[in-house]
N, C-alpha and C. Protein backbone atom coordinates (compact mmCIF):
# COMPACT_ATOMS: atom_id res chain seq x y z
N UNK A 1 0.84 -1.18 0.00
CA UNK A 1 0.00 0.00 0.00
C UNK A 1 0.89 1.24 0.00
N UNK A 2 0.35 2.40 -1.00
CA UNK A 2 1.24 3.16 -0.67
C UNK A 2 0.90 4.59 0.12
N UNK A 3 2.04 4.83 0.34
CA UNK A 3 1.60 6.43 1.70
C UNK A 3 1.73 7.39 0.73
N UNK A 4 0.21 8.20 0.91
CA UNK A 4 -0.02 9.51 0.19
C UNK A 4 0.95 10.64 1.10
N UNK A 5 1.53 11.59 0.44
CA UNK A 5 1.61 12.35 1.05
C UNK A 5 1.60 14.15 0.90
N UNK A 6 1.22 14.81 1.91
CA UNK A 6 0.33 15.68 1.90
C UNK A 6 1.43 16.88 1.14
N UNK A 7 0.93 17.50 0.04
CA UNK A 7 1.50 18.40 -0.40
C UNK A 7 1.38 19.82 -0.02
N UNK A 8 2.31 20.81 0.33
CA UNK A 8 2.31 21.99 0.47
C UNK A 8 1.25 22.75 -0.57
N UNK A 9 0.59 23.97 -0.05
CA UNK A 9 0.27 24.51 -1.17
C UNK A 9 0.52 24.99 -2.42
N UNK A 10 2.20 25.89 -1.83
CA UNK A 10 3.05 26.10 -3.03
C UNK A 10 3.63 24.93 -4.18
N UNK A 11 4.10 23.71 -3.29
CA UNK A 11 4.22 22.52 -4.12
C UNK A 11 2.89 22.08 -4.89
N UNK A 12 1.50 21.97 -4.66
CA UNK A 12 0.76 21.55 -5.80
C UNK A 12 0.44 22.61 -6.69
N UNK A 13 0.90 24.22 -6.32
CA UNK A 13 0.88 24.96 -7.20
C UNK A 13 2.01 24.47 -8.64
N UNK A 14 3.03 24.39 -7.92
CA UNK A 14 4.46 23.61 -8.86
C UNK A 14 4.07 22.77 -9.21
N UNK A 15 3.18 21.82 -8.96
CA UNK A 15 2.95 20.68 -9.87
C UNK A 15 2.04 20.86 -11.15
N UNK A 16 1.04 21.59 -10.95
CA UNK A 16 -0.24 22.24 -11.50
C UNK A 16 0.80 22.89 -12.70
N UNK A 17 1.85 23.93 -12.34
CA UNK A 17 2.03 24.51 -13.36
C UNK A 17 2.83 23.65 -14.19
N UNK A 18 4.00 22.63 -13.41
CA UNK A 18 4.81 21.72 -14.51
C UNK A 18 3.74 20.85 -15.75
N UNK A 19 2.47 20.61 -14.50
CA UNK A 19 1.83 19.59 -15.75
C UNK A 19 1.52 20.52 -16.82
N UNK A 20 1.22 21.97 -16.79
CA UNK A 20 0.17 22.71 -17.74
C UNK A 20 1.19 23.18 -18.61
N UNK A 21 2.45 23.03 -18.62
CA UNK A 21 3.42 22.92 -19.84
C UNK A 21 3.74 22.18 -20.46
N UNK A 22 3.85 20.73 -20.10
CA UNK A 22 3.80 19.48 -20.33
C UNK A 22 2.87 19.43 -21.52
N UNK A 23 1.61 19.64 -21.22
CA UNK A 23 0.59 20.13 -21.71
C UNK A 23 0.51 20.74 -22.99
N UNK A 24 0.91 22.25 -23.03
CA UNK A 24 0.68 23.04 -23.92
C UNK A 24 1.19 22.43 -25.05
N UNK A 25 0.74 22.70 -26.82
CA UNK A 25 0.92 22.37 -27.41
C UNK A 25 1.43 23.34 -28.44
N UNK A 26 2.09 23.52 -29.54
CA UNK A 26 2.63 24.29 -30.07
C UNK A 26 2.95 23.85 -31.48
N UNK A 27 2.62 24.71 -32.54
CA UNK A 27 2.42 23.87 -34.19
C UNK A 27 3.85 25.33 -34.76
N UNK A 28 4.43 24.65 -35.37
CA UNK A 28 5.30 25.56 -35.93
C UNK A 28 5.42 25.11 -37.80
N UNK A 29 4.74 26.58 -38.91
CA UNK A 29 4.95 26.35 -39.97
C UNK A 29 6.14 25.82 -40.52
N UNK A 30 7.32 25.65 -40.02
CA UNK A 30 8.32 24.61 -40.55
C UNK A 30 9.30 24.36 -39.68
N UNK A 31 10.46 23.32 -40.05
CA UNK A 31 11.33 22.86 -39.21
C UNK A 31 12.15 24.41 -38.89
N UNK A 32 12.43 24.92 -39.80
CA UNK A 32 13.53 26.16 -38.90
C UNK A 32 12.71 27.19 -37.71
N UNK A 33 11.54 27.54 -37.88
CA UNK A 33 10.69 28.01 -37.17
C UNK A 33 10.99 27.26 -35.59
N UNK A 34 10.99 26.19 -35.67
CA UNK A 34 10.87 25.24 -34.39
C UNK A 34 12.27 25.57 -34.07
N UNK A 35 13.19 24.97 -34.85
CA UNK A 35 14.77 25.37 -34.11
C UNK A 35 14.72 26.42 -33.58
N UNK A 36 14.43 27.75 -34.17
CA UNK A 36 14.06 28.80 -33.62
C UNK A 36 13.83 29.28 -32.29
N UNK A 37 12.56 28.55 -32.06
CA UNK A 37 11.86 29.02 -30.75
C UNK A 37 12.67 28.05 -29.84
N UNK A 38 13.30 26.62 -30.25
CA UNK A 38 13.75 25.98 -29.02
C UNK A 38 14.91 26.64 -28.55
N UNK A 39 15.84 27.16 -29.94
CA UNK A 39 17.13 28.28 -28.96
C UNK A 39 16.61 29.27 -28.58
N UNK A 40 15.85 29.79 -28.38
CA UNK A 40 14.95 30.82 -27.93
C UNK A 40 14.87 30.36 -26.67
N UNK A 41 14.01 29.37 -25.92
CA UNK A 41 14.40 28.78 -24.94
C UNK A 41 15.09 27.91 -24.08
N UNK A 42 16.46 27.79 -25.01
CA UNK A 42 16.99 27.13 -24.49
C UNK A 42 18.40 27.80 -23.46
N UNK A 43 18.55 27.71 -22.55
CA UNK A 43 20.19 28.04 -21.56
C UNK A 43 21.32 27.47 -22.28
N UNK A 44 22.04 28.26 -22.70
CA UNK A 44 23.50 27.61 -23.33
C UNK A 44 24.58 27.42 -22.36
N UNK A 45 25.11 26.58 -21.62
CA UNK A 45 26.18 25.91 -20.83
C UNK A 45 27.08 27.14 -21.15
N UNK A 46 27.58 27.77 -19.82
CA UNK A 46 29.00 29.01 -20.26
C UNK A 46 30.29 28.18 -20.94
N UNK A 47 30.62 27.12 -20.35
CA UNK A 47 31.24 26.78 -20.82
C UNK A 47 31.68 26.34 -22.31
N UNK A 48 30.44 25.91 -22.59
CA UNK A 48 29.80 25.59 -23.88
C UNK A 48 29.86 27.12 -24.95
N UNK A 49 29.44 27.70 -24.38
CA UNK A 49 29.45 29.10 -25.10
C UNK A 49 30.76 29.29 -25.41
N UNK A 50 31.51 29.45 -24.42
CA UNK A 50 32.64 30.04 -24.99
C UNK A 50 33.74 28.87 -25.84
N UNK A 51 33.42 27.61 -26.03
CA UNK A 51 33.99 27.08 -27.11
C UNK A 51 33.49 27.32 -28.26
N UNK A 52 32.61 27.52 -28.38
CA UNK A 52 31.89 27.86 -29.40
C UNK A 52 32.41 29.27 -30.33
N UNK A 53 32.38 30.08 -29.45
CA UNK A 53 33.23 31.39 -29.85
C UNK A 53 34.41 31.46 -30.02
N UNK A 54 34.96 30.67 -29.65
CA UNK A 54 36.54 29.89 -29.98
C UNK A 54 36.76 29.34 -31.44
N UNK A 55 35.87 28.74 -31.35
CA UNK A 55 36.25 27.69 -32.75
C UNK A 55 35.47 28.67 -33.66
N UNK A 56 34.38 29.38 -33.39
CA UNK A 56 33.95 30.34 -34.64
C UNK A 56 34.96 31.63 -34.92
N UNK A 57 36.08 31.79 -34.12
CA UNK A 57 36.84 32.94 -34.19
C UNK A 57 38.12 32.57 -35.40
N UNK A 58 38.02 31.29 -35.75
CA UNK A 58 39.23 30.71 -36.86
C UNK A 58 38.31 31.17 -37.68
N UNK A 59 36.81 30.88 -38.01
CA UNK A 59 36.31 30.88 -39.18
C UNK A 59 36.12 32.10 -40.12
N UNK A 60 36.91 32.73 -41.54
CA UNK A 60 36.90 33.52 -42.15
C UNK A 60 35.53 34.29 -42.55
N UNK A 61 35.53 35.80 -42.57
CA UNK A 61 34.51 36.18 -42.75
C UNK A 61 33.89 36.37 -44.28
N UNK A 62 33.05 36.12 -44.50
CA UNK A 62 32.44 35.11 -45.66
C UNK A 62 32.88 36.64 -46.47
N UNK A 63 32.99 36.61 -47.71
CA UNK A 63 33.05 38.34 -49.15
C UNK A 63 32.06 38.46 -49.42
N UNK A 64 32.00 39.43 -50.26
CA UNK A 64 31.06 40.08 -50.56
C UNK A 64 30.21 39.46 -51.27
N UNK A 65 29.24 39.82 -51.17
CA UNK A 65 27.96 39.04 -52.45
C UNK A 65 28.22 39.49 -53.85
N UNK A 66 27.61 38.63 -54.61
CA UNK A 66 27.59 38.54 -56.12
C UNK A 66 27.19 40.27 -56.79
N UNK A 67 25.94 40.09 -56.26
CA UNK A 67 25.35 41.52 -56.75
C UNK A 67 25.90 42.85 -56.25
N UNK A 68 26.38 42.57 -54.73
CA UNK A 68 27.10 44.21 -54.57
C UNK A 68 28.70 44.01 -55.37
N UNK A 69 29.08 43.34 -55.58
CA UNK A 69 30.12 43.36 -56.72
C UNK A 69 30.31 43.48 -58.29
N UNK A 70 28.91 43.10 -58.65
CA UNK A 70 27.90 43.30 -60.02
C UNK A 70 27.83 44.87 -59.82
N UNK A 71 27.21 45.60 -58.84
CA UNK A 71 26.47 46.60 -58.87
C UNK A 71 27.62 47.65 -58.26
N UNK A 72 28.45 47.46 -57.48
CA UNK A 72 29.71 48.28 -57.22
C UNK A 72 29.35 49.14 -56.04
N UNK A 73 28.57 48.42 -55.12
CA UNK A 73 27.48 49.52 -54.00
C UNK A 73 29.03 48.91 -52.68
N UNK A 74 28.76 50.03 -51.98
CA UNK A 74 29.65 49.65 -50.35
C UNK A 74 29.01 50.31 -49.53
């Protein structure tokens, strides 16, 4: 048998709200839309971050486009 046990008010508030996200449902017109909103909510690890900015700091910065070189604009 098992022992119920009695929840705080604030705790079945916390429960109430974990389930009602659980819950919610969410339709996104395409896959990048969704990536989107999940880095949107997602926490990036500091640590994590700053490798990231590391290894993007080798990467060259892309030239100019076709057309502003066609068109001679700066």
């Amino acid at each position: 048998m098992k022992r119920q046990m009695k929840l705080t008010p604030q705790e079945q508030s916390q429960q109430h709200t974990a389930a009602e996200q659980e819950q919610t449902v969410r339709e996104f017109a395409s896959a990048d839309e969704m990536l989107r909103d999940d880095a949107a909510h997602t926490v990036v690890p500091p640590a994590v971050a700053e490798r990231l900015r590391e290894s993007a700091a080798g990467i060259p910065a892309p030239g100019r486009s076709w057309w502003k070189r066609l068109f001679k604009t700066d």
